[in-house]
PDB file of N, CA and C in Angstrom:
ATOM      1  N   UNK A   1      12.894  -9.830   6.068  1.00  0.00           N
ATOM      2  CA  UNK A   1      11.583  -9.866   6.672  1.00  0.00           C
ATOM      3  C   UNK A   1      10.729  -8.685   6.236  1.00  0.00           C
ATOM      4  N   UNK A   2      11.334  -7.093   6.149  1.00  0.00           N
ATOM      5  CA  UNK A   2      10.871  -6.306   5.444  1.00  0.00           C
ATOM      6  C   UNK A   2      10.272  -6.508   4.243  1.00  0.00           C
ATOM      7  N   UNK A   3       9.943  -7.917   3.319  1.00  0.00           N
ATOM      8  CA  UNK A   3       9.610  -7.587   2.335  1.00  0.00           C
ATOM      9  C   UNK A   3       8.225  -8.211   2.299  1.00  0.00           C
ATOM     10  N   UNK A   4       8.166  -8.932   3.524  1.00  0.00           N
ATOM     11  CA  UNK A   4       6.575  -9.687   3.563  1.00  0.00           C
ATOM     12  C   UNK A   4       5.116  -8.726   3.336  1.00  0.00           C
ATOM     13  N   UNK A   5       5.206  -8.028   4.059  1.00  0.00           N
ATOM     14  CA  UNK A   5       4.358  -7.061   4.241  1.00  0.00           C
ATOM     15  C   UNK A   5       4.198  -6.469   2.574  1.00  0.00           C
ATOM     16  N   UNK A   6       4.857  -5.838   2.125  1.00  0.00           N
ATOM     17  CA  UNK A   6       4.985  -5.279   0.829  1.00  0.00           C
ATOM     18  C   UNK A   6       4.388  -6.750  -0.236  1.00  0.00           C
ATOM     19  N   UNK A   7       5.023  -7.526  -0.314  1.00  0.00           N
ATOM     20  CA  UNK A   7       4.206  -8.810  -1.293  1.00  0.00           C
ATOM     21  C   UNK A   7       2.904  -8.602  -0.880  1.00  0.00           C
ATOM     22  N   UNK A   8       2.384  -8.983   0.312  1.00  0.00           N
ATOM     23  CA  UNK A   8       1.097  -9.308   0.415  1.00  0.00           C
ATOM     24  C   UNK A   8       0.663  -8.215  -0.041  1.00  0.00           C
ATOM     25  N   UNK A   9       0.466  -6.735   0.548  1.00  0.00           N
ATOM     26  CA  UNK A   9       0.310  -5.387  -0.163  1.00  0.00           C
ATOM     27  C   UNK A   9       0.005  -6.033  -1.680  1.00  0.00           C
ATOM     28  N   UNK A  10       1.020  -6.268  -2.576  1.00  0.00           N
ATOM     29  CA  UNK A  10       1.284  -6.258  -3.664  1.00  0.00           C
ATOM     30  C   UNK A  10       0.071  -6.944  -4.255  1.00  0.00           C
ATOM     31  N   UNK A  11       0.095  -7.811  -3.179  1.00  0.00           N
ATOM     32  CA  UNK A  11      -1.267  -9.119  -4.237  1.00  0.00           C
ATOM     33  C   UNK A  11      -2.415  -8.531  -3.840  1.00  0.00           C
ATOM     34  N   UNK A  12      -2.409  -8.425  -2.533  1.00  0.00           N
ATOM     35  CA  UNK A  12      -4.007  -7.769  -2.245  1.00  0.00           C
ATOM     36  C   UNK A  12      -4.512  -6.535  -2.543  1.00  0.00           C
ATOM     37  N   UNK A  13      -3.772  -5.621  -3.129  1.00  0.00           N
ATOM     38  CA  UNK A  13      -3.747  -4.321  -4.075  1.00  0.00           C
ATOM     39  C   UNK A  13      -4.168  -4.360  -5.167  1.00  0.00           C
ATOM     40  N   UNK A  14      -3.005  -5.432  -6.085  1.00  0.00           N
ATOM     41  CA  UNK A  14      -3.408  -5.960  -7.625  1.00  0.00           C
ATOM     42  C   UNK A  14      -5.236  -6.930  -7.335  1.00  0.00           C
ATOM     43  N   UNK A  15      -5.463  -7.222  -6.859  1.00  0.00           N
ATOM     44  CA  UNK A  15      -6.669  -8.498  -6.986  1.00  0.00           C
ATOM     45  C   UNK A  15      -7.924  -7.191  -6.828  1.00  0.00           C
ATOM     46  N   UNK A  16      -7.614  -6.800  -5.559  1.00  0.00           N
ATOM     47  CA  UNK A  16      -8.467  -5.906  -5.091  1.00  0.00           C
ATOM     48  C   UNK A  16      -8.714  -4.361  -6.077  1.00  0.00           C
ATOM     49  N   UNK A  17      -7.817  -4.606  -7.105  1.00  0.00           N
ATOM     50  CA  UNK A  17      -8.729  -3.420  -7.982  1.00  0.00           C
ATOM     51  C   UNK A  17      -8.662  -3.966  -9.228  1.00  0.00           C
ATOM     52  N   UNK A  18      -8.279  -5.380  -9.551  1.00  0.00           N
ATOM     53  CA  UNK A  18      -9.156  -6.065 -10.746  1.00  0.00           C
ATOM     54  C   UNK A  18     -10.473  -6.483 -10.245  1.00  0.00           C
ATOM     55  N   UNK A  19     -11.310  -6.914  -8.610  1.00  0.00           N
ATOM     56  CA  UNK A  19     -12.023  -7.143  -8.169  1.00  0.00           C
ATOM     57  C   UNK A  19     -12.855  -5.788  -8.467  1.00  0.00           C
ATOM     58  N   UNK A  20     -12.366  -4.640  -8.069  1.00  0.00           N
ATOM     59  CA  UNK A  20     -13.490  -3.326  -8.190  1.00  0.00           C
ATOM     60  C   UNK A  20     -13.700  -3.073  -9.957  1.00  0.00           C
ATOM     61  N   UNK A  21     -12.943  -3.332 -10.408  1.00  0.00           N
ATOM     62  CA  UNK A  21     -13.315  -2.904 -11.629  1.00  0.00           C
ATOM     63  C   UNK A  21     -14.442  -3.822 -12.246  1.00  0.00           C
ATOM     64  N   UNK A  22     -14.024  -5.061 -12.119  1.00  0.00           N
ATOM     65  CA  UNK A  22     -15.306  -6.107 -12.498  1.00  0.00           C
ATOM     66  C   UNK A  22     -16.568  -5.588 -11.897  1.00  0.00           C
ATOM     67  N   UNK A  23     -16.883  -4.990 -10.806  1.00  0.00           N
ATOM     68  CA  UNK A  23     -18.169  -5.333  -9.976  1.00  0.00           C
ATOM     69  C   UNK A  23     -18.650  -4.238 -10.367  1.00  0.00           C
ATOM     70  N   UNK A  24     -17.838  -3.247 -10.663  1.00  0.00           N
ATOM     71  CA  UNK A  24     -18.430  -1.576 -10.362  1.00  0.00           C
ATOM     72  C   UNK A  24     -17.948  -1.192 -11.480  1.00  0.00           C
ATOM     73  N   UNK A  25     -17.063  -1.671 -12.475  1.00  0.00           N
ATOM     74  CA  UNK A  25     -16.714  -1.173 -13.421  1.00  0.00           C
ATOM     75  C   UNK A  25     -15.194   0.477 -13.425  1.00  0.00           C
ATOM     76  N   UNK A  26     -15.028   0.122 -12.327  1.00  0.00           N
ATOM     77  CA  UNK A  26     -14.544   1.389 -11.540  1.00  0.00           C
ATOM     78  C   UNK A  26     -12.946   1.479 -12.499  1.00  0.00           C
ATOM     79  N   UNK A  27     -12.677   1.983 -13.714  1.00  0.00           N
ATOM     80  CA  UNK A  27     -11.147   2.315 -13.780  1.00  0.00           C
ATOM     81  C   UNK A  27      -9.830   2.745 -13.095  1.00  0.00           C
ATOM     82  N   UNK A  28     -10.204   3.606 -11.929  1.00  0.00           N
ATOM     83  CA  UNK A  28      -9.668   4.571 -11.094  1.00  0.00           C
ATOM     84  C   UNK A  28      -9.327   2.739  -9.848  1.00  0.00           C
ATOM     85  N   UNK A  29     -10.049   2.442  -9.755  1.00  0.00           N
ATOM     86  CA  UNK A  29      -9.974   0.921  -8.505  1.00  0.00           C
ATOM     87  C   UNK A  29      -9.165   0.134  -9.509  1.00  0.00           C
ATOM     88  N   UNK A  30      -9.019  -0.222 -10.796  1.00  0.00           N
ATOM     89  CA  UNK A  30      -8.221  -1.022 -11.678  1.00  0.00           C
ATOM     90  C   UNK A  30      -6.534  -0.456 -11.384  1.00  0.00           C
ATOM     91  N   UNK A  31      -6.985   1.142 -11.842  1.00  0.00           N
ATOM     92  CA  UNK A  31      -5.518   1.743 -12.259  1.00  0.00           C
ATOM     93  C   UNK A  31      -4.733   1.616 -10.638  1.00  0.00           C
ATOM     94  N   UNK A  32      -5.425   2.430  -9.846  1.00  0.00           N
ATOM     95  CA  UNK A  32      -5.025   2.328  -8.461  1.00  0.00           C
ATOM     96  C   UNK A  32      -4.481   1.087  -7.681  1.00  0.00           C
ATOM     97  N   UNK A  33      -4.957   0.116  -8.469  1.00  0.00           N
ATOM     98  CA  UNK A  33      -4.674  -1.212  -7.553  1.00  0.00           C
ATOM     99  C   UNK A  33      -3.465  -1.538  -8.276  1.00  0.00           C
ATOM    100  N   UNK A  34      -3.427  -1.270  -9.374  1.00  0.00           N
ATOM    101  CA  UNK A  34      -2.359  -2.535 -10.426  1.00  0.00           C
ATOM    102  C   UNK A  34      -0.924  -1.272 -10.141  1.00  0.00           C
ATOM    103  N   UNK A  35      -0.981  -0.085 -10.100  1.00  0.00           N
ATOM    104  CA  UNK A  35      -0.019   0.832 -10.160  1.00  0.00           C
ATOM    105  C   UNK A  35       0.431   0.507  -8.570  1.00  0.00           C
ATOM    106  N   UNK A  36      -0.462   0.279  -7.136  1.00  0.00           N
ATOM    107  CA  UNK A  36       0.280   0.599  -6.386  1.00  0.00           C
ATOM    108  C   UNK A  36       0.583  -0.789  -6.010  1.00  0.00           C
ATOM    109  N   UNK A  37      -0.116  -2.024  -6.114  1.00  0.00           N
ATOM    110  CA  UNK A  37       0.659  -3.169  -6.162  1.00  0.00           C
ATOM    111  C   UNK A  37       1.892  -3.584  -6.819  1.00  0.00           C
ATOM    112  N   UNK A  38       2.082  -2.748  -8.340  1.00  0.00           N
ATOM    113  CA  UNK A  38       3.446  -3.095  -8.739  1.00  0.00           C
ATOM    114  C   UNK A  38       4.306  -2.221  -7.908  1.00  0.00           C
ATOM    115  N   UNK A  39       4.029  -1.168  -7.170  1.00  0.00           N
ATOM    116  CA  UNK A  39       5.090  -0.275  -6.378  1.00  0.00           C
ATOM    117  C   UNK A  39       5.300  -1.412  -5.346  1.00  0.00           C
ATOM    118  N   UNK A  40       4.357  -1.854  -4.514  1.00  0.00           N
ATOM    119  CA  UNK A  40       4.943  -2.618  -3.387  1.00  0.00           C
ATOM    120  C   UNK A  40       5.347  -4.075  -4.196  1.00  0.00           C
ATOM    121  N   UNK A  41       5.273  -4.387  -5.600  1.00  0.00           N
ATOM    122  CA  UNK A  41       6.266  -5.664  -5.850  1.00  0.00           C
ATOM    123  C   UNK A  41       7.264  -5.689  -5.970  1.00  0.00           C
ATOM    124  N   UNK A  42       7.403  -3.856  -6.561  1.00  0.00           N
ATOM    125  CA  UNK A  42       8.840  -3.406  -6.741  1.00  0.00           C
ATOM    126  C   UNK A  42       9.836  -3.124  -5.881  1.00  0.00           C
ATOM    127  N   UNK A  43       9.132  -2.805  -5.166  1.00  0.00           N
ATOM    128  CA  UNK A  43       9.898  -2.069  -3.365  1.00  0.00           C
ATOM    129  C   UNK A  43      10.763  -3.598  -3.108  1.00  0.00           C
ATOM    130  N   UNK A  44       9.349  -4.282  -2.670  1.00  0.00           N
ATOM    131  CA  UNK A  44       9.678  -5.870  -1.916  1.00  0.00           C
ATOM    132  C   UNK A  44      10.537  -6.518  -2.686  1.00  0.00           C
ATOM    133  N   UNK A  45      10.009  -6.884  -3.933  1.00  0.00           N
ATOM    134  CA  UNK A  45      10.606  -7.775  -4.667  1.00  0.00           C
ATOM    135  C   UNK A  45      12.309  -7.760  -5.519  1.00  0.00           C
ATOM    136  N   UNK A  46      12.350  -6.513  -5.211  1.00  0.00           N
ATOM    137  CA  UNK A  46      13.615  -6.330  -6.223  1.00  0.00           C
ATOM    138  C   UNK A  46      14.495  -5.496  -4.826  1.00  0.00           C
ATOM    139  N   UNK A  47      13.968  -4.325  -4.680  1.00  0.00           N
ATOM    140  CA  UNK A  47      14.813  -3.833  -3.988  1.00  0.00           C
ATOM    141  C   UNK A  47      15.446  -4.042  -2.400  1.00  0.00           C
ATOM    142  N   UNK A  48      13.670  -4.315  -1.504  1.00  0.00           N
ATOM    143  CA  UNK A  48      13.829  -4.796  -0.519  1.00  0.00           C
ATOM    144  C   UNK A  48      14.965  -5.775  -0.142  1.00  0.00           C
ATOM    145  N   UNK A  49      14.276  -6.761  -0.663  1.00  0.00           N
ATOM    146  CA  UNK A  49      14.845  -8.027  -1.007  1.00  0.00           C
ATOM    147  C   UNK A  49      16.349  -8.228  -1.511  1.00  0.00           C
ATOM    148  N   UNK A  50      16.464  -7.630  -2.192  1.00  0.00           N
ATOM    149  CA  UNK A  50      17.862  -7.732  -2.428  1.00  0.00           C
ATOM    150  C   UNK A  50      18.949  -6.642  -1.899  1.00  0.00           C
ATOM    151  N   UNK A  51      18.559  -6.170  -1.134  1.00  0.00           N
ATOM    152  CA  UNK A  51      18.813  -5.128  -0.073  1.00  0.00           C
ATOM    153  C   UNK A  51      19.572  -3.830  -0.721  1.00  0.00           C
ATOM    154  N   UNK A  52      18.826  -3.444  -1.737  1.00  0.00           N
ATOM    155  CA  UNK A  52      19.076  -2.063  -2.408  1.00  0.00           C
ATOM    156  C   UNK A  52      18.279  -0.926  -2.013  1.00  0.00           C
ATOM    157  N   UNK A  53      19.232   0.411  -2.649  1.00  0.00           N
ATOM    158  CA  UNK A  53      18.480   1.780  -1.845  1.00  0.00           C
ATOM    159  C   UNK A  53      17.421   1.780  -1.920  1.00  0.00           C
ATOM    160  N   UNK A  54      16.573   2.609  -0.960  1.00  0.00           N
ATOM    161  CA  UNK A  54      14.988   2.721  -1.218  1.00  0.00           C
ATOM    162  C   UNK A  54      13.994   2.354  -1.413  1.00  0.00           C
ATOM    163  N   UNK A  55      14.303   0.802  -1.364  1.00  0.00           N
ATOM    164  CA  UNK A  55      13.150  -0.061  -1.054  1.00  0.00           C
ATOM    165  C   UNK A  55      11.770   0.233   0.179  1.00  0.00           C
ATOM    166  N   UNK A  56      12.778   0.352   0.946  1.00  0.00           N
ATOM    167  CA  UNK A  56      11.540   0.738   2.463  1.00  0.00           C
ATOM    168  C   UNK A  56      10.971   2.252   2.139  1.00  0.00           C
ATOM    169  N   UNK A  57      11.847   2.838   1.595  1.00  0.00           N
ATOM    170  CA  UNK A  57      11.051   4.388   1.351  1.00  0.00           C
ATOM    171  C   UNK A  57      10.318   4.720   0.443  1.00  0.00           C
ATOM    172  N   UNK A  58       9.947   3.640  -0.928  1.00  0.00           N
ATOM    173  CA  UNK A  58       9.388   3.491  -1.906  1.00  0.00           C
ATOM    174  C   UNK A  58       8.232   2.804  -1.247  1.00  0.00           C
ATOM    175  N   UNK A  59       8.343   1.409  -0.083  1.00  0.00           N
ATOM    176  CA  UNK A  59       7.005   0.653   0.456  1.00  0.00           C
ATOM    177  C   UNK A  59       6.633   2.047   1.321  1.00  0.00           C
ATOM    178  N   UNK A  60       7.117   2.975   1.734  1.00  0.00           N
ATOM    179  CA  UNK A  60       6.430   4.008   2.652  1.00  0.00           C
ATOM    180  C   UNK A  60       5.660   5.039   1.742  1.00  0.00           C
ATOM    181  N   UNK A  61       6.017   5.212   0.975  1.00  0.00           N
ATOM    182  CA  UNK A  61       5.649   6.633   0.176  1.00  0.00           C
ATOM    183  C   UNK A  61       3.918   5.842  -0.665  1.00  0.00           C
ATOM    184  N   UNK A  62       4.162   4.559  -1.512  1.00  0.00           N
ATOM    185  CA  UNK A  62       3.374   3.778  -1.387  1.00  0.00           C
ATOM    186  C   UNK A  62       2.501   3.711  -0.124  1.00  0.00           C
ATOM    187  N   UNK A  63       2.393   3.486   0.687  1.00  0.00           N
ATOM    188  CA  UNK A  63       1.626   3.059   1.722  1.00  0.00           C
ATOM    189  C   UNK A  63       1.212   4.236   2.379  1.00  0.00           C
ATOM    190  N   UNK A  64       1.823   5.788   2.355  1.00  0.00           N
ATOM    191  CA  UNK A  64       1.361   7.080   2.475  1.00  0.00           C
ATOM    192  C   UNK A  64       0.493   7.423   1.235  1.00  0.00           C
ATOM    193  N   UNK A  65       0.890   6.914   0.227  1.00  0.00           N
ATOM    194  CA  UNK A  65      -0.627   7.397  -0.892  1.00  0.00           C
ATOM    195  C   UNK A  65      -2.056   6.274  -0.405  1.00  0.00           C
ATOM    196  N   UNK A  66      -1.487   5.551  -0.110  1.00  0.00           N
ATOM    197  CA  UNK A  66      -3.104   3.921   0.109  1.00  0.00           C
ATOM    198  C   UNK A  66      -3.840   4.389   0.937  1.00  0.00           C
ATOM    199  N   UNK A  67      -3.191   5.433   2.117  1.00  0.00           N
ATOM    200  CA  UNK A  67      -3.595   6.048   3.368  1.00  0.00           C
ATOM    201  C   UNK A  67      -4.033   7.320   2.583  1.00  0.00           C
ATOM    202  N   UNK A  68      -3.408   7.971   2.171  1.00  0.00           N
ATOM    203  CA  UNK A  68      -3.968   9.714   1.670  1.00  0.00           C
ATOM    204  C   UNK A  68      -4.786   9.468   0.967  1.00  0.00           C
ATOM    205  N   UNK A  69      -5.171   8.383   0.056  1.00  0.00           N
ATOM    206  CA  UNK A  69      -6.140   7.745  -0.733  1.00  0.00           C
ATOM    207  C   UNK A  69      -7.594   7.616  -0.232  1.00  0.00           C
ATOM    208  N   UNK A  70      -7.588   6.751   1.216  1.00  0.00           N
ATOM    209  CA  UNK A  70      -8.803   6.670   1.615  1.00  0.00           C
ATOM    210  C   UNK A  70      -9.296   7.407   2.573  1.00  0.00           C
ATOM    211  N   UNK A  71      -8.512   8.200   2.862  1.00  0.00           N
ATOM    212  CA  UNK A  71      -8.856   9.037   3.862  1.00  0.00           C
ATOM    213  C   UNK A  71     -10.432   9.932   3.521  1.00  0.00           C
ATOM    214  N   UNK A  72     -10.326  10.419   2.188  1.00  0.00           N
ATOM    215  CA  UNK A  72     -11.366  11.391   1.671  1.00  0.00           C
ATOM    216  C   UNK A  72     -12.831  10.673   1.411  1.00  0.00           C
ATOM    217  N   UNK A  73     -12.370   8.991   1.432  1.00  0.00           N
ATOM    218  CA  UNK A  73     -13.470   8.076   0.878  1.00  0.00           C
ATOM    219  C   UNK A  73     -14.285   7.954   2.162  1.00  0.00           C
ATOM    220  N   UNK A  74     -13.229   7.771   3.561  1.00  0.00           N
ATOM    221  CA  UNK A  74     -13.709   7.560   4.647  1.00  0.00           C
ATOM    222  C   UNK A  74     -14.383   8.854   5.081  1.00  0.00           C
ATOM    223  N   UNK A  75     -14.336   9.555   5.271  1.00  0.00           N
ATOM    224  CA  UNK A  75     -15.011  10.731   5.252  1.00  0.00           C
ATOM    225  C   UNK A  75     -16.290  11.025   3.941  1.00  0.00           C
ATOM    226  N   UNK A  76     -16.023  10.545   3.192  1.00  0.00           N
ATOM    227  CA  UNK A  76     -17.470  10.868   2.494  1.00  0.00           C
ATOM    228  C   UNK A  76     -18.642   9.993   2.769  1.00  0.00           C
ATOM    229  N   UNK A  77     -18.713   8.798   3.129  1.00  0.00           N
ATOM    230  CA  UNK A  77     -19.368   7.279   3.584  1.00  0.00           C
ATOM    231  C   UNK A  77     -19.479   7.520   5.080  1.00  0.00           C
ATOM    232  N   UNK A  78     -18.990   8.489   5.526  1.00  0.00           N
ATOM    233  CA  UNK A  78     -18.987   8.223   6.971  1.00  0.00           C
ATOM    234  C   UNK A  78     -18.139   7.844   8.034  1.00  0.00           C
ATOM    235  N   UNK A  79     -17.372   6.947   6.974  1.00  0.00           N
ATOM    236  CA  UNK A  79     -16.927   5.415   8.008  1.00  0.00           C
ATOM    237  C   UNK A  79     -17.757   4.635   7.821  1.00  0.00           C
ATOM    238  N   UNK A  80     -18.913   4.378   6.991  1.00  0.00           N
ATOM    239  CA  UNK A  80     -19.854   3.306   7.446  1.00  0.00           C
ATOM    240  C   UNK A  80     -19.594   1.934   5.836  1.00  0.00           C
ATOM    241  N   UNK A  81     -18.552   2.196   4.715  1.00  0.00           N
ATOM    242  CA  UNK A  81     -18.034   1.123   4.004  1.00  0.00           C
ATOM    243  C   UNK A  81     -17.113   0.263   4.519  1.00  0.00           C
ATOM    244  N   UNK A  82     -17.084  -0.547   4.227  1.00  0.00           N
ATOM    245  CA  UNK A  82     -15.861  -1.230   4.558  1.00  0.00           C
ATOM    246  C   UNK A  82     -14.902  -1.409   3.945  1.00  0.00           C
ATOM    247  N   UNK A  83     -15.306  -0.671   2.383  1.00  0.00           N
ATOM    248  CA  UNK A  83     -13.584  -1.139   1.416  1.00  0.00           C
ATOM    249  C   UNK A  83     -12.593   0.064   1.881  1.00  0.00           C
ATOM    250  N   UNK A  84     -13.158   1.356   2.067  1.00  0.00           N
ATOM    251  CA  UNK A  84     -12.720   2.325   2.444  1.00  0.00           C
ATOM    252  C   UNK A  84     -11.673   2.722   3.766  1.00  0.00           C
ATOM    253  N   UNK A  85     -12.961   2.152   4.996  1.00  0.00           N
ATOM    254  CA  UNK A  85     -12.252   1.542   6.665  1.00  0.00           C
ATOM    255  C   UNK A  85     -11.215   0.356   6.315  1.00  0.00           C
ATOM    256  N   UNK A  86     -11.360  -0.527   5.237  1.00  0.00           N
ATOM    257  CA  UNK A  86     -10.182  -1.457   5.411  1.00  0.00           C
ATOM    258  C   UNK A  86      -8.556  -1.074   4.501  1.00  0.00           C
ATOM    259  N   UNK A  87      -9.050  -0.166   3.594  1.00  0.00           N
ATOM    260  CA  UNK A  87      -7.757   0.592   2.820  1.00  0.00           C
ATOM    261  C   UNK A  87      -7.110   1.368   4.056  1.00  0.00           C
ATOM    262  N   UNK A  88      -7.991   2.182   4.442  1.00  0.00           N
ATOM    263  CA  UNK A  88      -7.453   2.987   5.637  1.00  0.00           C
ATOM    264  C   UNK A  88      -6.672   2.799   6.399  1.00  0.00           C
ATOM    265  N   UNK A  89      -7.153   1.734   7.311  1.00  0.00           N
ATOM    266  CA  UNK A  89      -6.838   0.852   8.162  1.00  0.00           C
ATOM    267  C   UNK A  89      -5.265   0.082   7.470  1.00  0.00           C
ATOM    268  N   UNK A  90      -4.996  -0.405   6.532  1.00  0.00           N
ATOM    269  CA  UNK A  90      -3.903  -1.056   6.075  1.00  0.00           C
ATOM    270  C   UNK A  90      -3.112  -0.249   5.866  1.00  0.00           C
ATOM    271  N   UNK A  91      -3.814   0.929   5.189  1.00  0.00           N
ATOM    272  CA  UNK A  91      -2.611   1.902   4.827  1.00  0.00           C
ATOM    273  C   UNK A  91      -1.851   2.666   5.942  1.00  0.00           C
ATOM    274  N   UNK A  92      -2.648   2.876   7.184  1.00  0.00           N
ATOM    275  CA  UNK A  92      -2.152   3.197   8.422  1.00  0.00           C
ATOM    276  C   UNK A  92      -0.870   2.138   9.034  1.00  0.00           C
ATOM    277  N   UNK A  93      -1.144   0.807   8.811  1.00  0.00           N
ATOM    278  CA  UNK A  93      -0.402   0.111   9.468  1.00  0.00           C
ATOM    279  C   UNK A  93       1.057  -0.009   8.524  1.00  0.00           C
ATOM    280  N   UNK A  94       0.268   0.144   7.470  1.00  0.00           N
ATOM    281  CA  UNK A  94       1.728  -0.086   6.631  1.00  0.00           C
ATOM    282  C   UNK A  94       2.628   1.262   6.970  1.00  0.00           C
ATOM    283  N   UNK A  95       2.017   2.073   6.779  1.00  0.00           N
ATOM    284  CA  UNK A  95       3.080   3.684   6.917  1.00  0.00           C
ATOM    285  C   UNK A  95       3.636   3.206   8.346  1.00  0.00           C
ATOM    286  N   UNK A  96       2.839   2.909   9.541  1.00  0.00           N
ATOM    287  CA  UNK A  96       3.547   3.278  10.664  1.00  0.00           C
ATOM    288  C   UNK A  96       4.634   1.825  10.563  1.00  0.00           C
ATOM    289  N   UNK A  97       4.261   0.767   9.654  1.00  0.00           N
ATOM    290  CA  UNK A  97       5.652  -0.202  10.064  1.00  0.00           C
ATOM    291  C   UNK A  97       6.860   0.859   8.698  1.00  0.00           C
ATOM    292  N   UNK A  98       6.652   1.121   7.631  1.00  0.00           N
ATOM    293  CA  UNK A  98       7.664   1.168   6.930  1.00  0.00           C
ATOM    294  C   UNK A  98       8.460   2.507   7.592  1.00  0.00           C
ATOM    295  N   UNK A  99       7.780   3.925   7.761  1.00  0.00           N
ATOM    296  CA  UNK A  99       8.454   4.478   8.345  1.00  0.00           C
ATOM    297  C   UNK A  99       9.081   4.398   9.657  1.00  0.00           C
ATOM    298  N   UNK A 100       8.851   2.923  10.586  1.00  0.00           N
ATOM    299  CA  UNK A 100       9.810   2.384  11.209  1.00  0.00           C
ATOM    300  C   UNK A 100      10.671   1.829  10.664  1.00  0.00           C
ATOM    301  N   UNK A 101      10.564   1.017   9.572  1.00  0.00           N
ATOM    302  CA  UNK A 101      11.859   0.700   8.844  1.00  0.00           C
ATOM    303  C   UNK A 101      12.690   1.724   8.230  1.00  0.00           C
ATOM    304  N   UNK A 102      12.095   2.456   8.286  1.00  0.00           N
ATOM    305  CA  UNK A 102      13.446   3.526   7.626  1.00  0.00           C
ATOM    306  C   UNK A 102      14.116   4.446   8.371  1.00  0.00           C
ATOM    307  N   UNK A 103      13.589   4.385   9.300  1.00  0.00           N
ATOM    308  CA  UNK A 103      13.982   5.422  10.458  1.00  0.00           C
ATOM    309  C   UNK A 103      15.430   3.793  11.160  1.00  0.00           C
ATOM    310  N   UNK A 104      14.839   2.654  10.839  1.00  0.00           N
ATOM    311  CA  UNK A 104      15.892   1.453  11.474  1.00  0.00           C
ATOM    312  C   UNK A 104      17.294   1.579  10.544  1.00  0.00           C
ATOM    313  N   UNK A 105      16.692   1.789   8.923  1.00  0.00           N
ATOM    314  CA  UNK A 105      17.642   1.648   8.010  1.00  0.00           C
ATOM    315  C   UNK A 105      18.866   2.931   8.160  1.00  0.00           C
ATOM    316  N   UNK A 106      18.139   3.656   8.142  1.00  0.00           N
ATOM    317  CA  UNK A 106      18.736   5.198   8.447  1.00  0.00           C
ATOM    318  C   UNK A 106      19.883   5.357   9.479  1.00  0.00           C
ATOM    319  N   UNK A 107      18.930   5.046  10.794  1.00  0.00           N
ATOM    320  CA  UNK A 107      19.388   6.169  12.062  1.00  0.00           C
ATOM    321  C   UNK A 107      19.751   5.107  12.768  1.00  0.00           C
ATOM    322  N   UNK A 108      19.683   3.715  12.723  1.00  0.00           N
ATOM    323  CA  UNK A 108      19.964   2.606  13.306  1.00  0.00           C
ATOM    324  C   UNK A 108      18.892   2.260  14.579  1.00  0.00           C
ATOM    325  N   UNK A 109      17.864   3.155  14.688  1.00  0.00           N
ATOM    326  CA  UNK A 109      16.730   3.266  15.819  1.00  0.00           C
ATOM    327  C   UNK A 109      15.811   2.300  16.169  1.00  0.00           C
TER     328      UNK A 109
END
């Protein structure tokens, strides 16, 4: 079940910075999307999934950069974008589920 979250990540990461690069031309939204979507295909898809080390701590560390990422964006805009509030926002939810999964994988908690 751990690996749902991470796929979707994966696709809506990859789309969402071939989407910025088309509109805005943005390289940094290309590289960013395609690098951290293959992390969460990799996490999910291979490791998660097939229940090898470090899968959940690879979707966390991932999902702590998506978050440390927009944090500086959200603060420069205000809060008042929405690609920014919605990276944020995901990247928050993802850290607080994966570092529950690893704290489950770990400590049995």
């Amino acid at each position: 079940m751990a690996e749902h979250p991470s796929f979707t990540l994966a696709g809506l990461l990859s789309v969402g910075g071939v989407a910025g690069y088309l509109r805005t031309r943005s390289t940094p939204s290309l590289v960013a999307g395609l690098v951290l979507g293959s992390s969460y295909g990799y996490s999910a898809g291979y490791l998660i999934k097939e229940n090898k080390d470090y899968g959940a701590e690879l979707a966390l560390g991932s999902s702590t950069v998506l978050l440390g990422s927009a944090v500086p964006r959200i603060i420069k805009t205000g809060g008042r974008a929405p690609v920014p509030l919605a990276l944020g926002a995901t990247g928050a939810l993802a850290t607080w589920y994966y570092q529950k999964k690893v704290r489950e994988f770990r400590y049995g908690v």
